[in-house]
C-alpha atoms as a PDB file:
ATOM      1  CA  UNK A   1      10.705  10.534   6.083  1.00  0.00           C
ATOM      2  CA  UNK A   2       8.309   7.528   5.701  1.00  0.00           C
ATOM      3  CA  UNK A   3       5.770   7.104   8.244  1.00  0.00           C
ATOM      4  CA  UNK A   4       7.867   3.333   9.358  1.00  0.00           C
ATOM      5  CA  UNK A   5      10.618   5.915  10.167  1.00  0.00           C
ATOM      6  CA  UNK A   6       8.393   8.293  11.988  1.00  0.00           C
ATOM      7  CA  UNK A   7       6.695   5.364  13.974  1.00  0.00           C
ATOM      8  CA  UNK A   8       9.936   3.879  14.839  1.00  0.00           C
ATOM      9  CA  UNK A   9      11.639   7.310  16.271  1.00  0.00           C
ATOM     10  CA  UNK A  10       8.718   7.807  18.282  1.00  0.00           C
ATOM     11  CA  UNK A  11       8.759   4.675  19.869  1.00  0.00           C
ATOM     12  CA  UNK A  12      12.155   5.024  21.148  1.00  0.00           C
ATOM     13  CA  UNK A  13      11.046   8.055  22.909  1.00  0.00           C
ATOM     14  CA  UNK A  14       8.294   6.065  24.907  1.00  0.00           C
ATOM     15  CA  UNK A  15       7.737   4.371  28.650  1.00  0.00           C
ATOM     16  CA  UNK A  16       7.372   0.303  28.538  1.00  0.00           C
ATOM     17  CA  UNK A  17       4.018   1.049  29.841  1.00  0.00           C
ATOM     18  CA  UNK A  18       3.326   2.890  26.423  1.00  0.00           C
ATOM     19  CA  UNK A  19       5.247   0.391  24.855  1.00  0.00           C
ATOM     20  CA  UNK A  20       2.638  -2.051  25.968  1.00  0.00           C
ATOM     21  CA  UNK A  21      -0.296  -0.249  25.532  1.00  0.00           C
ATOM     22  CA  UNK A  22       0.539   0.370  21.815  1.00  0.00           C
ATOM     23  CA  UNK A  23       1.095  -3.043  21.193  1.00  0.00           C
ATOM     24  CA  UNK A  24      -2.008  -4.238  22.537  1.00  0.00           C
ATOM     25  CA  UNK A  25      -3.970  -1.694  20.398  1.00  0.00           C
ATOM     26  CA  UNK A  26      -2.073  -2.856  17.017  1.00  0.00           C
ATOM     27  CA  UNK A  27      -3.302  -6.453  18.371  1.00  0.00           C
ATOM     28  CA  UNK A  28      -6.678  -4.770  18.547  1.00  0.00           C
ATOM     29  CA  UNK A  29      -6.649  -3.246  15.126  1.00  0.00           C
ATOM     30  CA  UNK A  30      -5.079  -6.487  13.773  1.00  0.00           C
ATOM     31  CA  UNK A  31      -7.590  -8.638  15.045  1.00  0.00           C
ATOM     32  CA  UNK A  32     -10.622  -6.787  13.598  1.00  0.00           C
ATOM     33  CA  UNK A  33      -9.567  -6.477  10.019  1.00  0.00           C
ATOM     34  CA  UNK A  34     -12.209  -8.206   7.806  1.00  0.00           C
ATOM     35  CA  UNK A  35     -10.433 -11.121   6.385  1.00  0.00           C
ATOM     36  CA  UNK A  36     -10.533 -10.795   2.864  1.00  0.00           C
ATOM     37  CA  UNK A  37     -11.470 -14.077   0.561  1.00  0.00           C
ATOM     38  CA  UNK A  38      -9.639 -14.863  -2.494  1.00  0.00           C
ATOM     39  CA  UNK A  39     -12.552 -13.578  -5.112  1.00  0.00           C
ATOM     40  CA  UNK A  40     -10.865 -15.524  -7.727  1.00  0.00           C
ATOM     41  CA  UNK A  41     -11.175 -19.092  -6.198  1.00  0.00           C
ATOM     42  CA  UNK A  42     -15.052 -18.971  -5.468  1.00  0.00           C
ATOM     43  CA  UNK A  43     -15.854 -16.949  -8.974  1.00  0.00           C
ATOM     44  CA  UNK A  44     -14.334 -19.683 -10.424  1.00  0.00           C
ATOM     45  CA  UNK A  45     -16.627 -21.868  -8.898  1.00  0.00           C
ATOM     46  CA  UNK A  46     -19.494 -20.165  -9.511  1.00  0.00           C
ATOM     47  CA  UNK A  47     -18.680 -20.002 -13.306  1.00  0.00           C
ATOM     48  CA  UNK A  48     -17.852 -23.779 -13.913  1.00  0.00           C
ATOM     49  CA  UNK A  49     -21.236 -24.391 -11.912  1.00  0.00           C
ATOM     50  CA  UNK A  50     -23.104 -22.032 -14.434  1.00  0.00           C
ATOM     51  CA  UNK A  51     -21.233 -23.444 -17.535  1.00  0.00           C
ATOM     52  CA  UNK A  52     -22.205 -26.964 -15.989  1.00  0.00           C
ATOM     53  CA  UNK A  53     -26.150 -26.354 -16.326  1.00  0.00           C
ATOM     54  CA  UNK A  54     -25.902 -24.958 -20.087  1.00  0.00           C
ATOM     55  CA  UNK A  55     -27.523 -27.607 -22.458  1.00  0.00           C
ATOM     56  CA  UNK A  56     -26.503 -25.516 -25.385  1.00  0.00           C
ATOM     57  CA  UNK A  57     -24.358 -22.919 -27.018  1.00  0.00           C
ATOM     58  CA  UNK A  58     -22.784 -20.616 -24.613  1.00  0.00           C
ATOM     59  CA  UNK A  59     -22.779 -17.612 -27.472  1.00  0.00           C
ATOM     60  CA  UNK A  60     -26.552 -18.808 -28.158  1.00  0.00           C
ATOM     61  CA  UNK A  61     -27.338 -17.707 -24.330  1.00  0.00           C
ATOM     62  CA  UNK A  62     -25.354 -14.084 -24.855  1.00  0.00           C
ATOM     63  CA  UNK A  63     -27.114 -13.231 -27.734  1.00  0.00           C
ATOM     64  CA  UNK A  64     -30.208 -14.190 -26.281  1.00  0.00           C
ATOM     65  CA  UNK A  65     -29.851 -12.344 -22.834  1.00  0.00           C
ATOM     66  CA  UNK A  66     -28.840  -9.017 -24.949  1.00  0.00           C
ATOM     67  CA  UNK A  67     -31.835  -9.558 -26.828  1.00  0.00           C
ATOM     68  CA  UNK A  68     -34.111  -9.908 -23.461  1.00  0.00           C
ATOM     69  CA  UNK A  69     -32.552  -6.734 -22.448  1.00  0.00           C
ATOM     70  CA  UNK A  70     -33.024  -4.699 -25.152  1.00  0.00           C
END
């Protein structure tokens, strides 16, 4: 049995009182979740601003930045 089908039978088995009080503490958990950012949209950003300031020869500045680390 899934743990939606476990939730749900116990639920039926509870006082509106309980009803209640688990609602209000799935509001709770609901409304403390970290809202997650789409990554995508502002590394996208950051990469055309990065590929904006290059003067030269994007493979140029690769080979050069292994070179510095090496």
């Amino acid at each position: 049995m899934e743990v939606t089908d476990l939730t749900y039978a116990e639920i039926k088995d509870i006082s509106v009182s309980e009803y209640l009080s688990g609602f209000q503490y799935i509001h709770i958990i609901k409304a403390n979740r970290p809202k997650i950012k789409k990554k995508r949209e502002h590394a996208y950003e950051g990469i055309c601003s990065a590929l904006s300031r290059l003067t030269g020869n994007l493979t140029d500045y690769i080979i050069q930045a292994r070179e510095e680390r090496i």
